[in-house]
N, C-alpha and C. Protein backbone atom coordinates (compact mmCIF):
# COMPACT_ATOMS: atom_id res chain seq x y z
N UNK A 1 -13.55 224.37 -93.06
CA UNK A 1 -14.60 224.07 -94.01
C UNK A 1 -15.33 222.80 -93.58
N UNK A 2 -16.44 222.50 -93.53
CA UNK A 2 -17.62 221.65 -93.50
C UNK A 2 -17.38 220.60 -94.26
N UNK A 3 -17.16 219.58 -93.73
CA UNK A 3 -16.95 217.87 -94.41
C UNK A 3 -18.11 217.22 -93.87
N UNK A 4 -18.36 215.99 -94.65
CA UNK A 4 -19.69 215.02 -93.93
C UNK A 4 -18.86 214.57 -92.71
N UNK A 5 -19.64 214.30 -91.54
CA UNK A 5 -18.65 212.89 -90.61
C UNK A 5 -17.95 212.15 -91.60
N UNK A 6 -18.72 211.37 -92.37
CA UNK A 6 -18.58 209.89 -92.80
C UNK A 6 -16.89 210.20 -93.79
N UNK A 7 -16.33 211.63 -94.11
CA UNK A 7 -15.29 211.73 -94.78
C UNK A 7 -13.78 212.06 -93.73
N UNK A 8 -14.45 211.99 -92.54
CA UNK A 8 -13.05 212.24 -91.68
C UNK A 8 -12.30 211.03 -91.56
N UNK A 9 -11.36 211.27 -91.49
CA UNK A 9 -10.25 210.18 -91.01
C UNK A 9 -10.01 209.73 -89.79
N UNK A 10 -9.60 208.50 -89.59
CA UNK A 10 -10.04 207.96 -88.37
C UNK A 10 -9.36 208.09 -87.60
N UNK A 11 -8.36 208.99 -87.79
CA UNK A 11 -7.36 209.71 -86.54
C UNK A 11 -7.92 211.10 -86.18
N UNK A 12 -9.40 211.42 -86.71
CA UNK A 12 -9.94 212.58 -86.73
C UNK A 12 -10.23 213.19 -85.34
N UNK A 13 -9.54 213.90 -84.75
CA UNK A 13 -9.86 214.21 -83.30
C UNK A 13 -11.05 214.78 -83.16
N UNK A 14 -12.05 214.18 -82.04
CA UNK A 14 -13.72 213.88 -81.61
C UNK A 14 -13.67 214.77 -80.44
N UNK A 15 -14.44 215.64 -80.00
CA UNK A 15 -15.15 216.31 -78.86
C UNK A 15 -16.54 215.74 -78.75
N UNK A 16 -16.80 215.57 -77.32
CA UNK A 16 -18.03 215.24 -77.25
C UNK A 16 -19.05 215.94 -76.43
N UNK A 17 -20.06 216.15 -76.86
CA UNK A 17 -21.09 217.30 -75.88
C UNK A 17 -22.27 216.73 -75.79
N UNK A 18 -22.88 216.86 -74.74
CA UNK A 18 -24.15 215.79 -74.64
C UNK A 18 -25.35 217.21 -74.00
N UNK A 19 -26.29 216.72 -74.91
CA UNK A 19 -27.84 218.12 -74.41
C UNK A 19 -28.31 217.55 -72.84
N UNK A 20 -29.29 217.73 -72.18
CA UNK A 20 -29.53 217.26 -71.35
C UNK A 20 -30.74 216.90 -71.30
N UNK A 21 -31.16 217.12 -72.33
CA UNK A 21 -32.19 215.97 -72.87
C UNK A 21 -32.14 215.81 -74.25
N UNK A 22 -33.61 214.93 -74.70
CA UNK A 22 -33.34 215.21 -76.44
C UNK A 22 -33.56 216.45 -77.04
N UNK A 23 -33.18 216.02 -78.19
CA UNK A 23 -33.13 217.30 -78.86
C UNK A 23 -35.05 217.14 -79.83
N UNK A 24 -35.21 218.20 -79.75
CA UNK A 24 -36.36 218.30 -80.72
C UNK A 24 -35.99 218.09 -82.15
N UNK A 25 -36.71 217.90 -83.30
CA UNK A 25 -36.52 218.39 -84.96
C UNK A 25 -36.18 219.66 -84.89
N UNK A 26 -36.81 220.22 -84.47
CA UNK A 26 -36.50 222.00 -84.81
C UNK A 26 -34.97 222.47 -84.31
N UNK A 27 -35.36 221.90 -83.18
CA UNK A 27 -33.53 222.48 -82.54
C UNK A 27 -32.11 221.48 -83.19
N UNK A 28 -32.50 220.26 -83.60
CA UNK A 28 -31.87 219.65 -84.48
C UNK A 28 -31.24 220.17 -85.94
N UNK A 29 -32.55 220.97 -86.08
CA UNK A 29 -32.36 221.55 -87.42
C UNK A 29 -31.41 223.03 -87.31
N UNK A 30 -31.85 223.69 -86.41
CA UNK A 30 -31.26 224.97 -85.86
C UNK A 30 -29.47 224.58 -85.65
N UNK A 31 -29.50 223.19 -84.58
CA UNK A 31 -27.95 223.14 -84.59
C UNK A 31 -27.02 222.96 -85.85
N UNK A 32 -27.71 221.73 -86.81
CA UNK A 32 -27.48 221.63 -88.03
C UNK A 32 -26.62 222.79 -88.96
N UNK A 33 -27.96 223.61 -88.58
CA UNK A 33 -27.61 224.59 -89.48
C UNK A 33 -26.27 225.49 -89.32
N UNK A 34 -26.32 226.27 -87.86
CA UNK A 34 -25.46 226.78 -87.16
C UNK A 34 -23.82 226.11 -87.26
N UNK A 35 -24.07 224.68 -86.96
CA UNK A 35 -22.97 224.19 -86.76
C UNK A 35 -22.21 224.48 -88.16
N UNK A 36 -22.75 223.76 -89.23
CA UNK A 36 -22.07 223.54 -90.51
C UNK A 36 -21.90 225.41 -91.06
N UNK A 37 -22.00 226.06 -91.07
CA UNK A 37 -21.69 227.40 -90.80
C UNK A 37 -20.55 228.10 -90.13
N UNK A 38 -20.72 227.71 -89.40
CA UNK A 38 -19.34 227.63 -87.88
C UNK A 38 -18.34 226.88 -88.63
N UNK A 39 -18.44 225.65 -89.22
CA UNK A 39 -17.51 225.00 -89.66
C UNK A 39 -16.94 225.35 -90.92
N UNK A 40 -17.63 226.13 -91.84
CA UNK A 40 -17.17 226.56 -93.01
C UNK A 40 -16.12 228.15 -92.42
N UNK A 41 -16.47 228.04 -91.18
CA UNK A 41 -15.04 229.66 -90.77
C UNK A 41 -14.33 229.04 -90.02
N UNK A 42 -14.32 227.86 -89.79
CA UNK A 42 -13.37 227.41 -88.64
C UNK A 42 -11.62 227.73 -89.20
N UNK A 43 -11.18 228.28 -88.34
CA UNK A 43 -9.85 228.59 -88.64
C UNK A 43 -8.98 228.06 -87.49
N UNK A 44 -7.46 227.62 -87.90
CA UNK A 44 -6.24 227.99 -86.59
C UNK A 44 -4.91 228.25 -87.28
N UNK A 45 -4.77 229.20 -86.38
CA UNK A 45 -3.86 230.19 -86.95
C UNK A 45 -4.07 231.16 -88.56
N UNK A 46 -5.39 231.43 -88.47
CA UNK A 46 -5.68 231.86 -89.80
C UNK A 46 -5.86 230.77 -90.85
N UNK A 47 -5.71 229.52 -90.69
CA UNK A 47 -5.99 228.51 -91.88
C UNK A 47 -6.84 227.75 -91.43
N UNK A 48 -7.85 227.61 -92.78
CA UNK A 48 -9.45 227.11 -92.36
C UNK A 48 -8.85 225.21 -92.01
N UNK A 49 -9.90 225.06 -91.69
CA UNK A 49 -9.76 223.51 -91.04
C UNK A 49 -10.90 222.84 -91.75
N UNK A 50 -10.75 221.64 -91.57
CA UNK A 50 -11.56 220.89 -91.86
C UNK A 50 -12.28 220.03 -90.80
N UNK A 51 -13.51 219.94 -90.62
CA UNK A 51 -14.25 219.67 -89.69
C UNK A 51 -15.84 219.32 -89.61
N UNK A 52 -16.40 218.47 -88.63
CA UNK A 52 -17.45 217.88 -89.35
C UNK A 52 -18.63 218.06 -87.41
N UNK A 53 -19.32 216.90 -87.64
CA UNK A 53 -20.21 217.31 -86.81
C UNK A 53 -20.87 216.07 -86.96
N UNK A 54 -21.83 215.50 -86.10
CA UNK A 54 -22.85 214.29 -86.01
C UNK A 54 -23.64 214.10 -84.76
N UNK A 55 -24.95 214.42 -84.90
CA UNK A 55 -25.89 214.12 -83.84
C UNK A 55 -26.16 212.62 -83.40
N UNK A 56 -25.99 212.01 -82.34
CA UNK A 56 -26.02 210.79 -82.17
C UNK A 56 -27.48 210.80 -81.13
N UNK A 57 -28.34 210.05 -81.39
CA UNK A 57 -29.01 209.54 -80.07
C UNK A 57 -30.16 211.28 -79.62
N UNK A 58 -30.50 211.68 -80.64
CA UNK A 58 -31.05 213.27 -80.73
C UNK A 58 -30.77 213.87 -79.29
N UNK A 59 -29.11 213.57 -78.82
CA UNK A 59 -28.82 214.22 -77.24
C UNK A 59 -27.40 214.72 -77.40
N UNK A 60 -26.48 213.75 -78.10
CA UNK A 60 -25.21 213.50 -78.55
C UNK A 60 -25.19 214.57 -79.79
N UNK A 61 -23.48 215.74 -79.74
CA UNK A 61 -23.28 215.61 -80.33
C UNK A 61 -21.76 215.86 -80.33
N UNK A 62 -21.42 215.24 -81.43
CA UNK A 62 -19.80 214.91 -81.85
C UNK A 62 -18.99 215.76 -82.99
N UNK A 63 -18.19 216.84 -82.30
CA UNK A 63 -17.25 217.76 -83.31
C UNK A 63 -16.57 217.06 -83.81
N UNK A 64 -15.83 216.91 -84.99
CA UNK A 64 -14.66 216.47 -85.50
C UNK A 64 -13.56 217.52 -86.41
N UNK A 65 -12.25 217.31 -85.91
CA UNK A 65 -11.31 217.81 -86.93
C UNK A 65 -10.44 217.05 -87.78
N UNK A 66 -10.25 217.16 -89.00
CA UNK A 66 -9.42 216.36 -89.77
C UNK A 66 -7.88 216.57 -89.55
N UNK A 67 -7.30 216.24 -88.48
CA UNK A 67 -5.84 216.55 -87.87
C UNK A 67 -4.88 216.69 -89.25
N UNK A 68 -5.57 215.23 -90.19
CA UNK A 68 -4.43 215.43 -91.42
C UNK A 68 -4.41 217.05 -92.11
N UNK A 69 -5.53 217.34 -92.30
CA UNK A 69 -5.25 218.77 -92.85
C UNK A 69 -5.00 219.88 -92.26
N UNK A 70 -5.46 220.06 -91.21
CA UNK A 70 -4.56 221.18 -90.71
C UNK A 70 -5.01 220.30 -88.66
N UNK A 71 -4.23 220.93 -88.30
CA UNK A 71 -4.36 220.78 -86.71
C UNK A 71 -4.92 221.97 -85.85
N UNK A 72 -5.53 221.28 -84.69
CA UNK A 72 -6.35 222.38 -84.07
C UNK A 72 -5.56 223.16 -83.34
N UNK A 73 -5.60 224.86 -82.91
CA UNK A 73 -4.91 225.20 -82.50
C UNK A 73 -6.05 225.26 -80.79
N UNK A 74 -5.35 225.90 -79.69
CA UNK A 74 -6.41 225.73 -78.50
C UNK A 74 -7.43 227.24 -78.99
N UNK A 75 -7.02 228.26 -79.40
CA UNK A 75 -8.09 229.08 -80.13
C UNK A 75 -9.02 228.70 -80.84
N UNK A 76 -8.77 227.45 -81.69
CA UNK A 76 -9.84 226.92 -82.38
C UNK A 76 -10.72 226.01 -81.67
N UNK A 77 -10.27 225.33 -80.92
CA UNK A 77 -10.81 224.28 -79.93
C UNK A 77 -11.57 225.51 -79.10
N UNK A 78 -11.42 226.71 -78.53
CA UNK A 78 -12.13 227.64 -77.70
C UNK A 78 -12.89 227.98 -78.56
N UNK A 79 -13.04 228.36 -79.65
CA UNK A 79 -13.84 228.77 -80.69
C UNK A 79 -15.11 227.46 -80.60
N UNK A 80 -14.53 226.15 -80.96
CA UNK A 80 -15.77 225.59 -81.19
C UNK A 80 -16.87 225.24 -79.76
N UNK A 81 -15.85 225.18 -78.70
CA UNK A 81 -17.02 225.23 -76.80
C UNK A 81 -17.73 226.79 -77.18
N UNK A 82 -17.30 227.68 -77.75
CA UNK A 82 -18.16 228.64 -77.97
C UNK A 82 -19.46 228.42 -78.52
N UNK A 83 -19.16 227.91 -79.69
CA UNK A 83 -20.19 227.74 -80.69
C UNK A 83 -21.18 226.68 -79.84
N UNK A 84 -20.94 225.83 -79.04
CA UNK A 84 -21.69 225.23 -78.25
C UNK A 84 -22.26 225.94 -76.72
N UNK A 85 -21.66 226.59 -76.43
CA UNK A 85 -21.99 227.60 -75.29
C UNK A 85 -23.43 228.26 -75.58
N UNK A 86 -23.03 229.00 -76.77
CA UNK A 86 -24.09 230.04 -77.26
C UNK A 86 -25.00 228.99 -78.22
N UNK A 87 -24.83 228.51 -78.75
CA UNK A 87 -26.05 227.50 -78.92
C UNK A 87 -27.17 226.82 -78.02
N UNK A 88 -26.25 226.33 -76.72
CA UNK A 88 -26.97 226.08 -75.81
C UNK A 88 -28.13 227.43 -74.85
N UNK A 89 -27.13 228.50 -75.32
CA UNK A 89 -28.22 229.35 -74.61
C UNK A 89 -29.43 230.22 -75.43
N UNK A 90 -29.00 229.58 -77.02
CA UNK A 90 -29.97 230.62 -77.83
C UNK A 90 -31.11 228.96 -77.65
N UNK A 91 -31.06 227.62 -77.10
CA UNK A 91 -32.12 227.14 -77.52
C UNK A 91 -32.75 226.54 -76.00
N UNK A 92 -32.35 227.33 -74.77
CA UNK A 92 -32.02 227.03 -73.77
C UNK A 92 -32.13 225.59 -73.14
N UNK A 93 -30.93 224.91 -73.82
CA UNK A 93 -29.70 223.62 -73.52
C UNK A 93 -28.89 223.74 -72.85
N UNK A 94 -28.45 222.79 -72.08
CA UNK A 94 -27.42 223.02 -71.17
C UNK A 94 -26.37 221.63 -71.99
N UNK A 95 -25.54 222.16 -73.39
CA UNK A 95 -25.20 221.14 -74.02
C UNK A 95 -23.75 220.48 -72.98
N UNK A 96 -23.37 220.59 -72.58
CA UNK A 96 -22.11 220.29 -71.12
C UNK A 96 -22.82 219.17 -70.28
N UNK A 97 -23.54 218.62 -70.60
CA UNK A 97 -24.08 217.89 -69.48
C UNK A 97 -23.47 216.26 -69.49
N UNK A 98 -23.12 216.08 -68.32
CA UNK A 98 -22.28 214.55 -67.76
C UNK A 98 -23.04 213.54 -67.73
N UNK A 99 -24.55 213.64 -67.78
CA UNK A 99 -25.21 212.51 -67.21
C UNK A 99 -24.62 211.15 -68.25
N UNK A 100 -24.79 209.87 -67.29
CA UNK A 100 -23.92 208.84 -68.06
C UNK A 100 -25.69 208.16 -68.91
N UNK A 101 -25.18 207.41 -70.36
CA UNK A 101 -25.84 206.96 -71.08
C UNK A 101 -25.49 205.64 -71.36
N UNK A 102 -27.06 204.73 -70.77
CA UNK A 102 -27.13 203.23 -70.68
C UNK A 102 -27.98 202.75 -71.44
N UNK A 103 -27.74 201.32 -72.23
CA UNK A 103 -28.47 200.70 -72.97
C UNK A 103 -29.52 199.81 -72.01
N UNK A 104 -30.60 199.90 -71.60
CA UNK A 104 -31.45 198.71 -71.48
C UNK A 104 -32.56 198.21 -71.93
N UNK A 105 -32.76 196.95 -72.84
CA UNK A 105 -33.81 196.69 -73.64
C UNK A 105 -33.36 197.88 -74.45
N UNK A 106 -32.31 198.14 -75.23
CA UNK A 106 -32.41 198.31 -76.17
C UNK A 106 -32.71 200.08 -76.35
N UNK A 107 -33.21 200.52 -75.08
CA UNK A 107 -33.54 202.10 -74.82
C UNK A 107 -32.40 202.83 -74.24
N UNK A 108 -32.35 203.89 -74.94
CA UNK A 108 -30.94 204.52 -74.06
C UNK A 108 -31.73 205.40 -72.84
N UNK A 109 -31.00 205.24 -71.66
CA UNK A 109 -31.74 205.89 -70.79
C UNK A 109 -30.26 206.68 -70.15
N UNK A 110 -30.51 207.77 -69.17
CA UNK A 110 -29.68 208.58 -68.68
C UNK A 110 -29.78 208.78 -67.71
N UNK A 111 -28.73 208.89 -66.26
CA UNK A 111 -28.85 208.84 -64.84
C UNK A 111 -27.27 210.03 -64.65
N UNK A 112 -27.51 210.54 -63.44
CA UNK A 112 -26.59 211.51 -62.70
C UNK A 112 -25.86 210.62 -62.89
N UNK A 113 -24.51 211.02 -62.69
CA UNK A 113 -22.95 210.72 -62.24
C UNK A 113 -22.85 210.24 -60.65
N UNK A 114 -23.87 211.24 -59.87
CA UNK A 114 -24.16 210.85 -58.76
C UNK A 114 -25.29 209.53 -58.32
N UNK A 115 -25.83 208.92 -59.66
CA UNK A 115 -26.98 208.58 -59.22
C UNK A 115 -25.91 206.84 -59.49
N UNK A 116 -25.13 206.82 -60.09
CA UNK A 116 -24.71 205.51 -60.42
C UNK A 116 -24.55 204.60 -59.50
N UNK A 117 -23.69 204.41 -58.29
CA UNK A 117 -23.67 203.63 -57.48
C UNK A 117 -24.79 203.14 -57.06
N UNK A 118 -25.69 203.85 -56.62
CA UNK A 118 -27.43 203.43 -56.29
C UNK A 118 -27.92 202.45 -57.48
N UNK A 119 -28.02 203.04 -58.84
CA UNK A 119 -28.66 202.29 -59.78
C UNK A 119 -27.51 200.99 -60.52
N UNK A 120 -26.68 200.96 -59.43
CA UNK A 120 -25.86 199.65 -60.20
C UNK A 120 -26.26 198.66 -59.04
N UNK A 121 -26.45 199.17 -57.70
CA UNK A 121 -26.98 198.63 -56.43
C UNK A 121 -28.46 197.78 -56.80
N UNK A 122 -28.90 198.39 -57.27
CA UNK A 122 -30.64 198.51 -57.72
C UNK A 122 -30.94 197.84 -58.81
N UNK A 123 -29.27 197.22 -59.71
CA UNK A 123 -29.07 196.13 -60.80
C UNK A 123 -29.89 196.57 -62.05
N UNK A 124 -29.98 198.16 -62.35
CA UNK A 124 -30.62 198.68 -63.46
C UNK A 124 -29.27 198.49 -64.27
N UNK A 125 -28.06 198.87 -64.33
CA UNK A 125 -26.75 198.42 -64.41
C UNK A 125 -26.11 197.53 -64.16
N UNK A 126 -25.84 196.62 -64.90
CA UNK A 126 -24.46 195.42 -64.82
C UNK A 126 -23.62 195.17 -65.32
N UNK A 127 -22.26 194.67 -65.34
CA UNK A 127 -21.01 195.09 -65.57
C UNK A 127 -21.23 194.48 -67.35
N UNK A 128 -21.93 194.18 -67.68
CA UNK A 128 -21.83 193.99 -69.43
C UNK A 128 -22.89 195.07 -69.92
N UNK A 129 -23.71 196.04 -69.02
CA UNK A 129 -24.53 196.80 -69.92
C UNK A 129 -23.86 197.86 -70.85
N UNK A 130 -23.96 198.00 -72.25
CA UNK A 130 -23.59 199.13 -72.95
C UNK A 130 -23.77 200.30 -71.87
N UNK A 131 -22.75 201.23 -72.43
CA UNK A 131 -21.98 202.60 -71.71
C UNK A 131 -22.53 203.40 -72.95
N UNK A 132 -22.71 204.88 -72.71
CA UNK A 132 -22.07 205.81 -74.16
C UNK A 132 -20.24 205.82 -73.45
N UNK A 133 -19.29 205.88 -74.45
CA UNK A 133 -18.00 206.45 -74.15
C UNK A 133 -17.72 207.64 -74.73
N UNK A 134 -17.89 208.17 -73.33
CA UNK A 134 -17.17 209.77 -73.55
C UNK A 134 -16.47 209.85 -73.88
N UNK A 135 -15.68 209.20 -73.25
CA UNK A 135 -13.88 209.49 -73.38
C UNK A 135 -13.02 209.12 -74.63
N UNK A 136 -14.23 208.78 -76.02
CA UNK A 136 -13.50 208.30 -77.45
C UNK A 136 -13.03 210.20 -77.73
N UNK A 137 -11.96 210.10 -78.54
CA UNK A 137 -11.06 211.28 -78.71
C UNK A 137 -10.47 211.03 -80.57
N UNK A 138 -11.13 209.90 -80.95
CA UNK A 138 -11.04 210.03 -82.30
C UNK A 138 -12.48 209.63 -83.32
N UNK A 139 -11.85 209.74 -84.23
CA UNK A 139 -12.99 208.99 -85.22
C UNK A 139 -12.85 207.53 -85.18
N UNK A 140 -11.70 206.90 -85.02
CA UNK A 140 -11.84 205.36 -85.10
C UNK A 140 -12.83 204.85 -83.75
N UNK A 141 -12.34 206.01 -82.69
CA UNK A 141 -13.23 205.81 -81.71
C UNK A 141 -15.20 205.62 -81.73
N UNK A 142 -15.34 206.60 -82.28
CA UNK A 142 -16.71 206.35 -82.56
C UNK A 142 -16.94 205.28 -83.76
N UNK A 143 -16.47 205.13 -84.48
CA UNK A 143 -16.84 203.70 -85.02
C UNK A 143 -16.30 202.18 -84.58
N UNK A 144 -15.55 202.44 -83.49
CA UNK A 144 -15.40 200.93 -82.97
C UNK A 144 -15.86 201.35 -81.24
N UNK A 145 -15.85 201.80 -80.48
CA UNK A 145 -15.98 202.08 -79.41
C UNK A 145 -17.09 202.87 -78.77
N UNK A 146 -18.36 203.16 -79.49
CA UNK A 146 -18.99 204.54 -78.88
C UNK A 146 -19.90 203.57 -77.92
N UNK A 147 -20.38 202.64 -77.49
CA UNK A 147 -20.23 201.77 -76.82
C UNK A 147 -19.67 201.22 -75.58
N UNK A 148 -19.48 200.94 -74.61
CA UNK A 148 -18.23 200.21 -73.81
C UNK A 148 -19.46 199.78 -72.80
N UNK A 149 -19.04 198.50 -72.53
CA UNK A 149 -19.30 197.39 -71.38
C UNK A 149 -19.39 198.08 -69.83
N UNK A 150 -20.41 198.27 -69.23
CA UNK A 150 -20.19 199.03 -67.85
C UNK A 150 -18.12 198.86 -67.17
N UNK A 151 -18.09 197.56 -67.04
CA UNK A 151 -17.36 196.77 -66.94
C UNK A 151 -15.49 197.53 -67.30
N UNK A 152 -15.67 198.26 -68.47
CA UNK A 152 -14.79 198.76 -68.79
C UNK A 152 -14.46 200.03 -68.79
N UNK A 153 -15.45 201.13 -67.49
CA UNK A 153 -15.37 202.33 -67.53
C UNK A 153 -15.38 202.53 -65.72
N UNK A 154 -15.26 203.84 -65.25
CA UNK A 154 -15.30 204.42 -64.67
C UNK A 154 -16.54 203.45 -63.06
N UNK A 155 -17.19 203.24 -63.69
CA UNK A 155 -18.34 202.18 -62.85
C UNK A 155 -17.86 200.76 -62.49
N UNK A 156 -16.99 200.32 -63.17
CA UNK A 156 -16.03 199.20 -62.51
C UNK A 156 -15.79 199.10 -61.53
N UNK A 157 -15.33 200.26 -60.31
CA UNK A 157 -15.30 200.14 -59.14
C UNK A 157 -16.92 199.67 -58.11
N UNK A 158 -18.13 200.14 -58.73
CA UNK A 158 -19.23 199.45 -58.09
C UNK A 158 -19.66 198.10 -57.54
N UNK A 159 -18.99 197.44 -58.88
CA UNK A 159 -19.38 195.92 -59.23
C UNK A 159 -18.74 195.12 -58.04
N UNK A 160 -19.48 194.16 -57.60
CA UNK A 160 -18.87 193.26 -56.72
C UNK A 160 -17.93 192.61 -57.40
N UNK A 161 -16.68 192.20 -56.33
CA UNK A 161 -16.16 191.21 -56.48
C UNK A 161 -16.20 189.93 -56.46
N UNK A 162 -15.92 188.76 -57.00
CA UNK A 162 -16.17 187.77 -56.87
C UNK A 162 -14.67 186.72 -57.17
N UNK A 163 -14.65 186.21 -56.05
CA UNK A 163 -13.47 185.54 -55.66
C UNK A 163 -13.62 183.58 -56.17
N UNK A 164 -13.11 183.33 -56.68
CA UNK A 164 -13.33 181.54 -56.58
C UNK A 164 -12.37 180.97 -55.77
């Protein structure tokens, strides 16, 4: 069944799916709709779940399950990459997409996985620029962490060293 985000618990286990670009109003509205639908049948093992949803950044978006009430089974977890599969192809989105998401001036901008080393070279990136973090896996996560410091992810290996 369909909960707001703002009522999950902060052990609420988070999936994250990113569009590969923004999202329009219309297709915003379309996922909206779809999603919270999807979520009012979400089942595992035959018992409905509780579960929520939140568009971040009109590119981002974030499943949630309320673990306290029931737990996901991997049928249900396949169920909901479905519901994103076929979403992506009824609005043709490619919602799976890796590209990493950087704060500069305040604009979120987006570069390949491949393109990073170059653009940390090129100092569009530096080891304190805001990250999106993929890798949050709860709800406490997205409210303390959706964020992270270049510095503290995967791009750490770019950064020069500096020895005193």
């Amino acid at each position: 069944m369909y909960i707001s985000f703002d009522e999950l618990p902060g052990n609420a286990r988070i999936w994250w799916y990113q569009a590969d670009r923004n999202l329009s109003p219309s297709e915003i509205e379309i996922l909206d709709s779809q999603l919270r639908s999807n979520m009012d049948n979400w089942l595992t093992h035959g018992m409905p779940m509780k579960g929520s949803f939140t568009i971040l950044f009109d590119r981002v978006i974030l499943i949630g399950a309320d673990t306290d009430f029931q737990s996901p089974s991997g049928c249900s977890i396949d169920s909901s990459t479905r519901w994103l599969k076929d979403l992506g192809a009824q609005l043709g989105l490619q919602l799976f997409d890796r590209s990493i998401g950087y704060f500069k001036d305040d604009e979120l901008n987006f570069i390949s996985f491949f393109d990073a080393k170059k653009v940390i070279q090129e100092g569009h990136i530096q080891s304190d620029t805001k990250i999106l973090n993929t890798q949050i896996s709860s709800k406490d996560d997205v409210d303390t962490r959706l964020t992270i410091p270049a510095s503290e992810t995967f791009l750490k290996r770019y950064f020069e060293k500096v020895t005193l």
